[in-house]
N, C-alpha and C. Protein backbone atom coordinates (compact mmCIF):
# COMPACT_ATOMS: atom_id res chain seq x y z
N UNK A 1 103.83 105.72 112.01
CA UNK A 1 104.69 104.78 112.68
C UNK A 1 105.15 103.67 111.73
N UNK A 2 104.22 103.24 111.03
CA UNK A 2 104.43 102.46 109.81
C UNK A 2 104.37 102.82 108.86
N UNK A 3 104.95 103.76 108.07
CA UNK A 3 105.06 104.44 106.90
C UNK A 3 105.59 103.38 105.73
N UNK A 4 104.62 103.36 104.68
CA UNK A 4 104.71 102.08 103.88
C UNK A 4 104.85 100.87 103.97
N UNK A 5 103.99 100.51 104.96
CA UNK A 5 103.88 99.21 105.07
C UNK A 5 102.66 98.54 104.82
N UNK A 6 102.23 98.07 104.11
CA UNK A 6 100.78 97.69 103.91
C UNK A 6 100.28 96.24 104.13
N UNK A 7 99.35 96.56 104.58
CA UNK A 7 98.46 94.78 105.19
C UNK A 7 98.34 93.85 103.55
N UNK A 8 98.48 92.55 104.27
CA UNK A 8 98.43 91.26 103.36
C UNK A 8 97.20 91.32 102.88
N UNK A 9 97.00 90.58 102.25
CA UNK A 9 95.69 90.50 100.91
C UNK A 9 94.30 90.49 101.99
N UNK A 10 93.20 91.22 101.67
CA UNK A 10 92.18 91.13 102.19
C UNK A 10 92.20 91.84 104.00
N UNK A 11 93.52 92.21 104.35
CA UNK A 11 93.82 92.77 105.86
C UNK A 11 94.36 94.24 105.70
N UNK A 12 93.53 94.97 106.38
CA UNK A 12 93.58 96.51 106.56
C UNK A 12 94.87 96.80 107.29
N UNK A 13 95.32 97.56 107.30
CA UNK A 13 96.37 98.13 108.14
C UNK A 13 95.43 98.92 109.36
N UNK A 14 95.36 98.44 110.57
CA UNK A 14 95.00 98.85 111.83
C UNK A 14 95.43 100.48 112.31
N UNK A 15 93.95 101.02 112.93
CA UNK A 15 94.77 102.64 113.10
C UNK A 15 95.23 102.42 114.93
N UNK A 16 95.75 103.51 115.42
CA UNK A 16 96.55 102.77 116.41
C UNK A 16 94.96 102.82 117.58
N UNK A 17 94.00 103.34 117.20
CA UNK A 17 92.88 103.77 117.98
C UNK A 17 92.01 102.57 118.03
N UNK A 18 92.36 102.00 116.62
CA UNK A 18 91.30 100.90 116.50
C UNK A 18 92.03 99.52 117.54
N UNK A 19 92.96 99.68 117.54
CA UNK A 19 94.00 98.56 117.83
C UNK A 19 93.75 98.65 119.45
N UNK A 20 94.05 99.71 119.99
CA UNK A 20 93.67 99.80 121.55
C UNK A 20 92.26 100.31 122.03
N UNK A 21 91.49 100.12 121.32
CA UNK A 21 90.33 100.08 121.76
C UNK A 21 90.14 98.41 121.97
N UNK A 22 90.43 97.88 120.77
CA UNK A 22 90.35 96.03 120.70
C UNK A 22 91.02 95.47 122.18
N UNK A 23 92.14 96.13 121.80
CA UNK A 23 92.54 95.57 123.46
C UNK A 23 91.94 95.98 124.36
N UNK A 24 91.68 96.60 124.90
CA UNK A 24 90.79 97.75 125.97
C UNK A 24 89.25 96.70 126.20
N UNK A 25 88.48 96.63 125.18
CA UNK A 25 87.42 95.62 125.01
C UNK A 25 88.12 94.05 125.75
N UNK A 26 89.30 93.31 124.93
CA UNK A 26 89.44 92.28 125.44
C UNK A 26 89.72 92.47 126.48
N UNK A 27 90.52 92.94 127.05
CA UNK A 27 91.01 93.09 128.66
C UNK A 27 89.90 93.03 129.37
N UNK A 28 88.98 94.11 129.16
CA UNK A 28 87.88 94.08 130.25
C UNK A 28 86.96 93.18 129.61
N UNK A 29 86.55 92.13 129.17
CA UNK A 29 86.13 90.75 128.84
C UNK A 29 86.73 89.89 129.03
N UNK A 30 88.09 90.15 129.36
CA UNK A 30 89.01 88.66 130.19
C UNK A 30 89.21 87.87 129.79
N UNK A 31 89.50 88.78 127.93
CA UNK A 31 89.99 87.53 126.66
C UNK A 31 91.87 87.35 127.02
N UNK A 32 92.13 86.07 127.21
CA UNK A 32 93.79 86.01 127.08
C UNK A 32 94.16 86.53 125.70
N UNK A 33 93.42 86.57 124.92
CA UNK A 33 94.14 86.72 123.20
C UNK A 33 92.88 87.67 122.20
N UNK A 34 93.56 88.72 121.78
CA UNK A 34 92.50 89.25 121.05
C UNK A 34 93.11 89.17 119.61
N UNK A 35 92.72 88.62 118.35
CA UNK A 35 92.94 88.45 117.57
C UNK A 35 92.04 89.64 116.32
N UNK A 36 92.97 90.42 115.72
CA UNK A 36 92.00 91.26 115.04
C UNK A 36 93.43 91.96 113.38
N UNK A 37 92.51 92.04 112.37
CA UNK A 37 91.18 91.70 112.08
C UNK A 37 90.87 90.55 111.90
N UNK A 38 89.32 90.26 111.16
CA UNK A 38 89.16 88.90 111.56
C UNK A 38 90.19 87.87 110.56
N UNK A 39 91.08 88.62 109.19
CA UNK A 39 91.72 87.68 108.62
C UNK A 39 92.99 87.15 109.34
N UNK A 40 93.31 87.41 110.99
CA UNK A 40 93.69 86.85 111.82
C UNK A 40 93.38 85.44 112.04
N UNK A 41 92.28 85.22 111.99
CA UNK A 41 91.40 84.18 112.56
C UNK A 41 91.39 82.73 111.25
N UNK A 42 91.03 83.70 110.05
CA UNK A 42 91.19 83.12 108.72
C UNK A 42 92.53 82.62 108.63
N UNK A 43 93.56 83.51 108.74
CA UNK A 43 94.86 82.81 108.72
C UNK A 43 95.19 81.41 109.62
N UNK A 44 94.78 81.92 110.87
CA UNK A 44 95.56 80.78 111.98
C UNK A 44 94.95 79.49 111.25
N UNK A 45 93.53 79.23 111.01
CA UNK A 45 92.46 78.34 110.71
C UNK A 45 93.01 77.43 109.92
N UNK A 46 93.20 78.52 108.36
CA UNK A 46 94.53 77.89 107.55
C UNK A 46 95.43 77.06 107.28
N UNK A 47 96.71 77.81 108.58
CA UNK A 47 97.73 77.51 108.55
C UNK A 47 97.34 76.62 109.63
N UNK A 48 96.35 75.96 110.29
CA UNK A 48 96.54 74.83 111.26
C UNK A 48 95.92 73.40 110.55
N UNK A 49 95.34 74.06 109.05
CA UNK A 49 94.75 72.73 108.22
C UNK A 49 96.07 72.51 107.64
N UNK A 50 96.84 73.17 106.87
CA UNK A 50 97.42 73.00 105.51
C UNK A 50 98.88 72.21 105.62
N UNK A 51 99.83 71.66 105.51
CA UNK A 51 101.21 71.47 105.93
C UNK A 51 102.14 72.61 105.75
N UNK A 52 103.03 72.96 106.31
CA UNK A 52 104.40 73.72 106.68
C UNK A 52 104.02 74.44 105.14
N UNK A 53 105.06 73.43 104.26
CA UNK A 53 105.70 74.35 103.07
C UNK A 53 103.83 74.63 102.15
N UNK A 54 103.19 73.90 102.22
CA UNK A 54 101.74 74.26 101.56
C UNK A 54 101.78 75.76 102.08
N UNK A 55 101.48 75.83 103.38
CA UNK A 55 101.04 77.09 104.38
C UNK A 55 102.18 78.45 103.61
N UNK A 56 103.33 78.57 103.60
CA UNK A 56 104.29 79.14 103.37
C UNK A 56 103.68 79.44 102.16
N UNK A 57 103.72 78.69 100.93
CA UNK A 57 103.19 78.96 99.21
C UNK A 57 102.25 79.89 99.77
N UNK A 58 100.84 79.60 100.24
CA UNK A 58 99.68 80.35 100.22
C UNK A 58 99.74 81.43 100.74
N UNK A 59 100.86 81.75 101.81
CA UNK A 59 101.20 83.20 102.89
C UNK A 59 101.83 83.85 101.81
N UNK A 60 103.01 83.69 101.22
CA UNK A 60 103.24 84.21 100.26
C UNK A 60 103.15 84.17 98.89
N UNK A 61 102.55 83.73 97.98
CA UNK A 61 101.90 83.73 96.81
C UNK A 61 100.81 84.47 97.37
N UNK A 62 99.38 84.09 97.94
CA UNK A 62 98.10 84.46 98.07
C UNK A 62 97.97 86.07 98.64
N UNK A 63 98.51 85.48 100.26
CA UNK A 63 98.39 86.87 100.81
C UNK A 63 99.57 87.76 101.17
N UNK A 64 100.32 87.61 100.59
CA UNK A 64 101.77 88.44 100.57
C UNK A 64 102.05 89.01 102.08
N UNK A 65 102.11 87.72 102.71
CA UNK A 65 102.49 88.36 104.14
C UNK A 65 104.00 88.14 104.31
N UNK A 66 104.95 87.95 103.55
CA UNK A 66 106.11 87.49 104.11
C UNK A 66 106.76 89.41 103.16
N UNK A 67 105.69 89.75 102.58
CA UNK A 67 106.24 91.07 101.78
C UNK A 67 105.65 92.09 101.98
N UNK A 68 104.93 91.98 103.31
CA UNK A 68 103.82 93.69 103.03
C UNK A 68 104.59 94.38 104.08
N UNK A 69 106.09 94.25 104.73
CA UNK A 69 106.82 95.35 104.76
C UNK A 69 108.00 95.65 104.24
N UNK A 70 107.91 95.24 102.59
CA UNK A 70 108.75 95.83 101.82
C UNK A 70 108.93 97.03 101.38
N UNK A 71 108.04 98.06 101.66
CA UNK A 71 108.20 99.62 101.17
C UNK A 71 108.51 100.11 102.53
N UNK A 72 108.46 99.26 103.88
CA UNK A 72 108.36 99.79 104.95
C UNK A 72 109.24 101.09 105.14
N UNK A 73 109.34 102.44 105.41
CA UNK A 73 110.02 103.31 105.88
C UNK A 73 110.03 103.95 107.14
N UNK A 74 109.23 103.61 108.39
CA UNK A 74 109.34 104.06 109.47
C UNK A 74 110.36 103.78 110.16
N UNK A 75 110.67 103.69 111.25
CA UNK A 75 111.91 103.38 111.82
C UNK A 75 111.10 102.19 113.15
């Protein structure tokens, strides 16, 4: 489904089994928000210390999230 697209620094690319099982778990635990993996958690944490353009440098310099669907080829 995501053919070349690869997770930001230190974040796996999710299989679609792992992904709805997570939900499946939160739902029936009666989480409003399931956040996964945990460099979800690492990120938000982050980006709620750091300022705007700081946050931006570190997303993209550090963990190349503004580029990990640059090879993307799925549709």
């Amino acid at each position: 489904m995501f053919a070349g697209a690869r997770g930001p620094l230190l974040t796996p690319i999710m299989t679609p089994e792992v992904a709805a099982e997570a939900a499946w778990e939160g739902m029936v635990a009666g989480k409003p928000l399931v956040t996964k993996p945990w460099t979800v958690k690492l990120a938000m944490a982050v980006r709620g210390v750091l300022p705007v353009a700081a946050w931006d440098m570190v997303a993209a310099r550090v963990f190349k999230v503004y580029s990990s669907m640059d090879a993307f080829t799925g549709r």
